[in-house]
C-alpha atoms as a PDB file:
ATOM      1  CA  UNK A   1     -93.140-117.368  80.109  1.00  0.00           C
ATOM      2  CA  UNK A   2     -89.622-115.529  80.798  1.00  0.00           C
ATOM      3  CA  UNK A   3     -89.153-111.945  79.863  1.00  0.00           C
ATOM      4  CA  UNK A   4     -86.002-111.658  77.940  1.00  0.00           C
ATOM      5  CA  UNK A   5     -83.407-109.301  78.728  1.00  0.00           C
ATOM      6  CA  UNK A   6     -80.224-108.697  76.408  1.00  0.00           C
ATOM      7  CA  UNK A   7     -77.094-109.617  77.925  1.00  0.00           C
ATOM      8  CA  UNK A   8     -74.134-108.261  75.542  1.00  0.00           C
ATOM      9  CA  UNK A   9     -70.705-109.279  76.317  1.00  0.00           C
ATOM     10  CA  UNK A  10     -67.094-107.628  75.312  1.00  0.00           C
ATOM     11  CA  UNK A  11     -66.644-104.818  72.864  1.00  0.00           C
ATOM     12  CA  UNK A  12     -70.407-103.639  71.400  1.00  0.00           C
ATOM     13  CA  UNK A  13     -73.306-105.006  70.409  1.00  0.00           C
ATOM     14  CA  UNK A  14     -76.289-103.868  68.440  1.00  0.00           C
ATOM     15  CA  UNK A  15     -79.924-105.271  68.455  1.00  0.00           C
ATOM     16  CA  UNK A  16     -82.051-105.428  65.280  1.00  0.00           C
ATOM     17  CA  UNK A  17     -84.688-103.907  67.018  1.00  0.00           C
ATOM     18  CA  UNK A  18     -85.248-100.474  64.383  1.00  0.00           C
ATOM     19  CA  UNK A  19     -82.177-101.121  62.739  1.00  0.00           C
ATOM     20  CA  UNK A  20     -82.245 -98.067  60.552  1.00  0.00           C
ATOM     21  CA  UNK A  21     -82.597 -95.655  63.801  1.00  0.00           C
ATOM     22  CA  UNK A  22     -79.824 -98.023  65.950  1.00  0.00           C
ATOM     23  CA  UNK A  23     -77.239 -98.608  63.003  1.00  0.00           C
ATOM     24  CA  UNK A  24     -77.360 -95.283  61.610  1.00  0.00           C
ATOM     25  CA  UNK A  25     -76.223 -93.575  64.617  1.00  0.00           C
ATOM     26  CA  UNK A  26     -73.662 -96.038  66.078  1.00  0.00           C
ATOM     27  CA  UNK A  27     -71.852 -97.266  62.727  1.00  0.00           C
ATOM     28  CA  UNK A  28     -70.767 -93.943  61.921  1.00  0.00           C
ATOM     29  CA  UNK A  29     -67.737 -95.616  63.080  1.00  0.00           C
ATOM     30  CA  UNK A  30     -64.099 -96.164  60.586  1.00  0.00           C
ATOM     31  CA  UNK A  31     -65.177 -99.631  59.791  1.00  0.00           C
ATOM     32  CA  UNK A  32     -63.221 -99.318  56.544  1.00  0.00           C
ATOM     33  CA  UNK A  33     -60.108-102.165  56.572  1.00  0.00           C
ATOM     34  CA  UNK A  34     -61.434-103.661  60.126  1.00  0.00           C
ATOM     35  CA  UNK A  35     -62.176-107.536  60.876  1.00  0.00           C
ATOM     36  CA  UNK A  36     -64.880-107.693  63.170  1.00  0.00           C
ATOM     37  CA  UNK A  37     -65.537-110.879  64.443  1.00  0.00           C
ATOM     38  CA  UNK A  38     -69.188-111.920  65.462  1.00  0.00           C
ATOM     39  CA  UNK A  39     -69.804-114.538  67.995  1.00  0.00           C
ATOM     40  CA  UNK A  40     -73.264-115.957  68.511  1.00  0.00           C
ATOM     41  CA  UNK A  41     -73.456-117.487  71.570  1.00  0.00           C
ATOM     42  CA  UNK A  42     -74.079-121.287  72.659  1.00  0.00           C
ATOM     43  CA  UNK A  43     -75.365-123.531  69.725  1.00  0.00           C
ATOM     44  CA  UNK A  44     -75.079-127.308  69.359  1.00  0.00           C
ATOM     45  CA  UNK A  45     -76.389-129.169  72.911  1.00  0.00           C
ATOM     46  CA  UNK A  46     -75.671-125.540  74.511  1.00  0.00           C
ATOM     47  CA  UNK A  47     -79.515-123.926  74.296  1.00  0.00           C
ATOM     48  CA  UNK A  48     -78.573-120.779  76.512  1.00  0.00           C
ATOM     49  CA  UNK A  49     -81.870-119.471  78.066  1.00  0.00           C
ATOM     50  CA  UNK A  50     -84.905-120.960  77.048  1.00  0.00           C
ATOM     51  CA  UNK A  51     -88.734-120.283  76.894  1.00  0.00           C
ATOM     52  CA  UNK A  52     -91.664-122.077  75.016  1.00  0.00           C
ATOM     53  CA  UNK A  53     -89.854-124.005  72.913  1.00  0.00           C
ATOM     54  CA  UNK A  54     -87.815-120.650  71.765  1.00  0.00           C
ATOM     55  CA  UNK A  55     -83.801-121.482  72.502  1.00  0.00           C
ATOM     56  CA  UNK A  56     -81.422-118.358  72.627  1.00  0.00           C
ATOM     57  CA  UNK A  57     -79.030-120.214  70.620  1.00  0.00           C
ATOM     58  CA  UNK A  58     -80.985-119.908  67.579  1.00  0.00           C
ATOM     59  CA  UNK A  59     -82.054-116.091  68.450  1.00  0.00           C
ATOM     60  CA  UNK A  60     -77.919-115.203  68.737  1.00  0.00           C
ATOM     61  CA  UNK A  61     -77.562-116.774  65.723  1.00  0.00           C
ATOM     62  CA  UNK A  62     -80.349-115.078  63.787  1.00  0.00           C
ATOM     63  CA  UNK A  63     -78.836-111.891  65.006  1.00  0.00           C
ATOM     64  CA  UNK A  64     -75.353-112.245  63.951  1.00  0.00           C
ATOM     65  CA  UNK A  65     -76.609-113.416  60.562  1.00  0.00           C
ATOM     66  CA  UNK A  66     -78.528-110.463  60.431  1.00  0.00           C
ATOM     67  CA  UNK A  67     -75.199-108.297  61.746  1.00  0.00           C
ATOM     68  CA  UNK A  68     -73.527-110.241  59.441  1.00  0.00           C
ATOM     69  CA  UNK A  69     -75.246-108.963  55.981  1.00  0.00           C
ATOM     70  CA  UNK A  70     -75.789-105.765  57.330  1.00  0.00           C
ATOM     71  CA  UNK A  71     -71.893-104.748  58.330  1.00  0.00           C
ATOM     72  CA  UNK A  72     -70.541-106.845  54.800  1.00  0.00           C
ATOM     73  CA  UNK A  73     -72.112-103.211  53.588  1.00  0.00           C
ATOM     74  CA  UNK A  74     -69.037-101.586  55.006  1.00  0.00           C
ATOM     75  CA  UNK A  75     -66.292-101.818  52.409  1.00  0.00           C
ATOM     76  CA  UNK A  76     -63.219-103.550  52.798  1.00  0.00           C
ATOM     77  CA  UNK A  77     -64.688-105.059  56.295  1.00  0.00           C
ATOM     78  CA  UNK A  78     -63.950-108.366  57.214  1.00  0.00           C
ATOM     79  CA  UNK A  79     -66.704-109.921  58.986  1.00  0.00           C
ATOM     80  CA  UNK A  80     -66.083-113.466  60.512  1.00  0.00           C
ATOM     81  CA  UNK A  81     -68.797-115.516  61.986  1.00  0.00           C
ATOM     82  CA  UNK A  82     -67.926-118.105  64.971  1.00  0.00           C
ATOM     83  CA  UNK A  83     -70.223-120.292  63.466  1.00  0.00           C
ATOM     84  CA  UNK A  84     -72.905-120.257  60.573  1.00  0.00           C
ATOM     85  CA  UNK A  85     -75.485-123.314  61.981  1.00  0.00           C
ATOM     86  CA  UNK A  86     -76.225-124.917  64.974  1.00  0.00           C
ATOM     87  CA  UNK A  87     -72.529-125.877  65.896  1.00  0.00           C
ATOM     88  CA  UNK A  88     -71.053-126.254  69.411  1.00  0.00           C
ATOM     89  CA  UNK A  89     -67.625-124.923  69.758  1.00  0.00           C
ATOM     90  CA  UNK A  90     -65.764-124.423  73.543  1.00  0.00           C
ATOM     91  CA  UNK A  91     -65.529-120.898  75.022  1.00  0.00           C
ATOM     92  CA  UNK A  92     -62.023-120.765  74.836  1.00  0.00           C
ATOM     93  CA  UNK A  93     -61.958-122.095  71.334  1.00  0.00           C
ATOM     94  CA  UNK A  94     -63.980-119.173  69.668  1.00  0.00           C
ATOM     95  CA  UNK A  95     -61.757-116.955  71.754  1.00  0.00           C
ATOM     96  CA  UNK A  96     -58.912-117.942  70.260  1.00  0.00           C
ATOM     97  CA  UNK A  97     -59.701-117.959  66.381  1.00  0.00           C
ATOM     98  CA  UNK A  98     -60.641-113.916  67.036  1.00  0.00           C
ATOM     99  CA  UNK A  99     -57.298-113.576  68.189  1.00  0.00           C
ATOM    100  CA  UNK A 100     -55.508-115.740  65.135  1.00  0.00           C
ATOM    101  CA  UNK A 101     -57.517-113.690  62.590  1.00  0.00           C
ATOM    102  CA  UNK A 102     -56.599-109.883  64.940  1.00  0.00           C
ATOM    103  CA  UNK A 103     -60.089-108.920  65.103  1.00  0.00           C
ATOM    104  CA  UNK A 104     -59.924-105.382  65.523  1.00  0.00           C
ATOM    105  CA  UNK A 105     -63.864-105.662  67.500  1.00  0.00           C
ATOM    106  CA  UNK A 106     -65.373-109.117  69.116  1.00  0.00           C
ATOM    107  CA  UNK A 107     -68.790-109.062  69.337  1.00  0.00           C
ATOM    108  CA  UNK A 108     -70.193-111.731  71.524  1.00  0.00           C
ATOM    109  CA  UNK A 109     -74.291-111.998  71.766  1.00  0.00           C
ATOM    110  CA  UNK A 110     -76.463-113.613  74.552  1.00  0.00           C
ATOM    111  CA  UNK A 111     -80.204-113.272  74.964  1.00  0.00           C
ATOM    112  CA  UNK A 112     -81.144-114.239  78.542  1.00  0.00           C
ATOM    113  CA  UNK A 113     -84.142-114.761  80.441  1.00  0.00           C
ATOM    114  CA  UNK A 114     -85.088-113.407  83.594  1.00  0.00           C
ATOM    115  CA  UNK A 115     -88.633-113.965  85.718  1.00  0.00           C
ATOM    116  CA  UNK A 116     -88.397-110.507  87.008  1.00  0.00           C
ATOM    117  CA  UNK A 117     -89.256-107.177  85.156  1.00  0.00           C
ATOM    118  CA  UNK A 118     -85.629-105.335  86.517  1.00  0.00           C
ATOM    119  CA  UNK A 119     -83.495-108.241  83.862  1.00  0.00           C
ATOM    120  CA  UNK A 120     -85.026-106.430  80.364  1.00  0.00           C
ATOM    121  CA  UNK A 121     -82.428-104.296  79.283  1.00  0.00           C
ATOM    122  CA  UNK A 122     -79.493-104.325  77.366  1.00  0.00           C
ATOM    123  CA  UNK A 123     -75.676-104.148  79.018  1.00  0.00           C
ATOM    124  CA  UNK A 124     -72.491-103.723  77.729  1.00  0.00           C
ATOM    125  CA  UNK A 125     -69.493-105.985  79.235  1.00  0.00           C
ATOM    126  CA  UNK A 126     -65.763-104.882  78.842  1.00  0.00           C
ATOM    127  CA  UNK A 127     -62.548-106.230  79.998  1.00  0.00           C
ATOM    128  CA  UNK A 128     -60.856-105.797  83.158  1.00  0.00           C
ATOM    129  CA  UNK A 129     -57.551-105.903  81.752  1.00  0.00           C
ATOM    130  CA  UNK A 130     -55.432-102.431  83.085  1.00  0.00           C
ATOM    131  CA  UNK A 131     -52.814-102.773  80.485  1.00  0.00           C
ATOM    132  CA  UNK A 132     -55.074-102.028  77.801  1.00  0.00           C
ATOM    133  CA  UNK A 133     -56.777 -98.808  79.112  1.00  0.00           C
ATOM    134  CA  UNK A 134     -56.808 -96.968  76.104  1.00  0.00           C
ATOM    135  CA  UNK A 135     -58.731-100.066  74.378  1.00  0.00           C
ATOM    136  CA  UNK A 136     -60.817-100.424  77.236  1.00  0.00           C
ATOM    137  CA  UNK A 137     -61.760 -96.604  77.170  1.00  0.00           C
ATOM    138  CA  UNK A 138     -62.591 -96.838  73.393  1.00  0.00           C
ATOM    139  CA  UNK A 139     -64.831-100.096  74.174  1.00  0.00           C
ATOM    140  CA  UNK A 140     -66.780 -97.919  76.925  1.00  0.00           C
ATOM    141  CA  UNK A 141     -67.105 -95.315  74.899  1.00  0.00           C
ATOM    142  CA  UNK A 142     -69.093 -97.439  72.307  1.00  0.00           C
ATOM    143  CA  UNK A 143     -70.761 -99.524  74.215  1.00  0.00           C
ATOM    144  CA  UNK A 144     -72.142 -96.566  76.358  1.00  0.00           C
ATOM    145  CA  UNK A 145     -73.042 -94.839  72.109  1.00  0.00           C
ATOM    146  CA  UNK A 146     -74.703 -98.230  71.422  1.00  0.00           C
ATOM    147  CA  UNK A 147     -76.934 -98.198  75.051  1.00  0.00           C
ATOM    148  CA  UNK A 148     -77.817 -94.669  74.583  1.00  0.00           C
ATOM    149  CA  UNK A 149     -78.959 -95.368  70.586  1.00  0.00           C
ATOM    150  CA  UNK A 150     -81.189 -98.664  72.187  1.00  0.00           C
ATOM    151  CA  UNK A 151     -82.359 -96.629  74.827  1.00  0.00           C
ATOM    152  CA  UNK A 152     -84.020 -94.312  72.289  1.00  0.00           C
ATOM    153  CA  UNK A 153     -86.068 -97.686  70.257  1.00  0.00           C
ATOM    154  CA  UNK A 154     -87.284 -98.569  73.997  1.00  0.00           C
ATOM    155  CA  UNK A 155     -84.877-100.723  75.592  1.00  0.00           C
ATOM    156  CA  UNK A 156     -83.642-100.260  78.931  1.00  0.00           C
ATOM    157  CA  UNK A 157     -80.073 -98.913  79.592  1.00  0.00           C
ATOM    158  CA  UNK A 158     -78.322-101.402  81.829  1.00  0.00           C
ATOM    159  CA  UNK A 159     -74.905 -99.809  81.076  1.00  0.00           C
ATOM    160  CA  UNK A 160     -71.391-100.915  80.449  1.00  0.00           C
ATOM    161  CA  UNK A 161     -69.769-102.734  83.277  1.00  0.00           C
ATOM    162  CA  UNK A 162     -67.060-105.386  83.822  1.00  0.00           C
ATOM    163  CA  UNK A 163     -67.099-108.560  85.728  1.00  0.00           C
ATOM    164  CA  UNK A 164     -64.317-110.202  87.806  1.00  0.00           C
ATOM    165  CA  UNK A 165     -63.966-114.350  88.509  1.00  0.00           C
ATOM    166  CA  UNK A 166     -65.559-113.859  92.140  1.00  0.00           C
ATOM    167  CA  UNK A 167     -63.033-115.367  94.873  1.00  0.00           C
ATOM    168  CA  UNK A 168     -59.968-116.084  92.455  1.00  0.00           C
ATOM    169  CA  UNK A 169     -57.130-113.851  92.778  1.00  0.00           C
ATOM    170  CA  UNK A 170     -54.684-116.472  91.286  1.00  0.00           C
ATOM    171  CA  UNK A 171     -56.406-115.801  88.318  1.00  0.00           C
ATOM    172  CA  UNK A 172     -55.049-112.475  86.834  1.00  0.00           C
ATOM    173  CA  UNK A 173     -53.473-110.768  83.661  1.00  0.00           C
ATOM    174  CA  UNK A 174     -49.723-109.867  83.058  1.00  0.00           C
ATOM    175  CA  UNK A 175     -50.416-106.256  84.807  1.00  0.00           C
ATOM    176  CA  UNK A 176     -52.202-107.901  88.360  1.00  0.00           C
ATOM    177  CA  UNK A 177     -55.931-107.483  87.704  1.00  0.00           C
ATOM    178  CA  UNK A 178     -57.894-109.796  88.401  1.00  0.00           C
ATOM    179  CA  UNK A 179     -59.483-111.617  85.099  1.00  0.00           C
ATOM    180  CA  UNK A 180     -62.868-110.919  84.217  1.00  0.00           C
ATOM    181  CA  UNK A 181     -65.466-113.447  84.721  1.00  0.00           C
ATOM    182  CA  UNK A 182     -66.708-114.267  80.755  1.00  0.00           C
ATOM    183  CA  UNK A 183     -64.296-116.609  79.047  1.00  0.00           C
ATOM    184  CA  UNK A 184     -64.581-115.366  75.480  1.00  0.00           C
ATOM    185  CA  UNK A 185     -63.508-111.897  77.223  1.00  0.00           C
ATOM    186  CA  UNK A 186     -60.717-113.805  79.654  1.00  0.00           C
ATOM    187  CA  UNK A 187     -59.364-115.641  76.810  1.00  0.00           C
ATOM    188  CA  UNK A 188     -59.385-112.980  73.825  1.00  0.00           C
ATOM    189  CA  UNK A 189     -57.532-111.024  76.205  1.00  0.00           C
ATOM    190  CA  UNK A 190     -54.673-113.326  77.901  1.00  0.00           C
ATOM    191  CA  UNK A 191     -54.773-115.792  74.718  1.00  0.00           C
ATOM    192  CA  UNK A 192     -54.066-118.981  77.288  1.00  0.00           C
ATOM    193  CA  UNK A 193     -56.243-120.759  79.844  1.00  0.00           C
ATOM    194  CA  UNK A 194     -56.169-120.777  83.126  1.00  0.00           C
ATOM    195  CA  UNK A 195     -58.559-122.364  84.566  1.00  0.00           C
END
């Protein structure tokens, strides 16, 4: 049976795991007026990682439920769901209704497997995109908040960290970086596809 590890993509994610210890610390935040938009990953034919019959599909979408109830708390926060059942929508699809309703924060959950006992952990993925370093500083900033409030319920710190397409240089935002590697980050943060 796979160990699972906690892959968490774009802007910051939080784990049920002791929820009062976790939320309490890390949604001290000014949630008040914000849309935050929560994407559970996969769904549909797309399974994501599984392991004895137990399909990370269902586990992203348990979670963002969960998220869901838990942040409609905040008042006057706008909490949108990329999908409510077992629905299969593309990449660049889900990307692109955060960016018609302005999400002010994207969260995008994955649960993945590893065979290994160095893949258990949680990480934090960001954009690559250089015209946007003061959002990109504030995403770091959380995302680092959130690893260091999981860290203290147990799970390993596999810190905040951006990935580039590997060999593609023709793919790049308006300033020349190169774009990162996940789509719903690539495609919340140009807004086209270029693939």
């Amino acid at each position: 049976m796979n160990k699972y590890r906690y892959l968490i993509i774009i802007c910051f994610f939080v784990f049920s795991f002791s929820i009062s210890k976790v939320y309490a610390n890390i949604l001290d935040l000014p949630l008040l007026g914000k849309t935050i938009y929560l994407d559970a990953g996969h769904g549909g034919h797309d399974v994501g990682a599984s392991s004895g019959g137990i399909y990370e599909k269902n586990i992203n979408l348990k979670v963002t439920q969960f998220l869901k109830k838990y942040l409609s708390e905040y008042r006057d926060t706008r909490i949108i769901m990329t999908r409510n059942d077992d629905t299969f929508l593309e990449v660049f699809d889900r990307a692109m209704v955060a960016r018609k309703e302005k999400a002010d924060i994207l969260i995008c959950l994955h649960f993945n497997s590893g065979t290994t006992s160095n893949t258990n952990g949680a990480e934090v993925y960001v954009s690559n995109n250089k015209s946007l370093d003061k959002y990109n500083k504030e995403t770091t900033i959380l995302g680092n908040k959130i690893l260091h409030e999981l860290e203290k319920v147990g799970i390993n710190n596999r810190g905040v960290k951006t990935r580039l397409i590997p060999k593609d240089e023709t793919d790049i935002y308006s300033d020349g970086t190169r774009a990162d590697y996940y789509g719903i980050i690539r495609y919340a943060m140009r807004g086209c596809k270029i693939d």
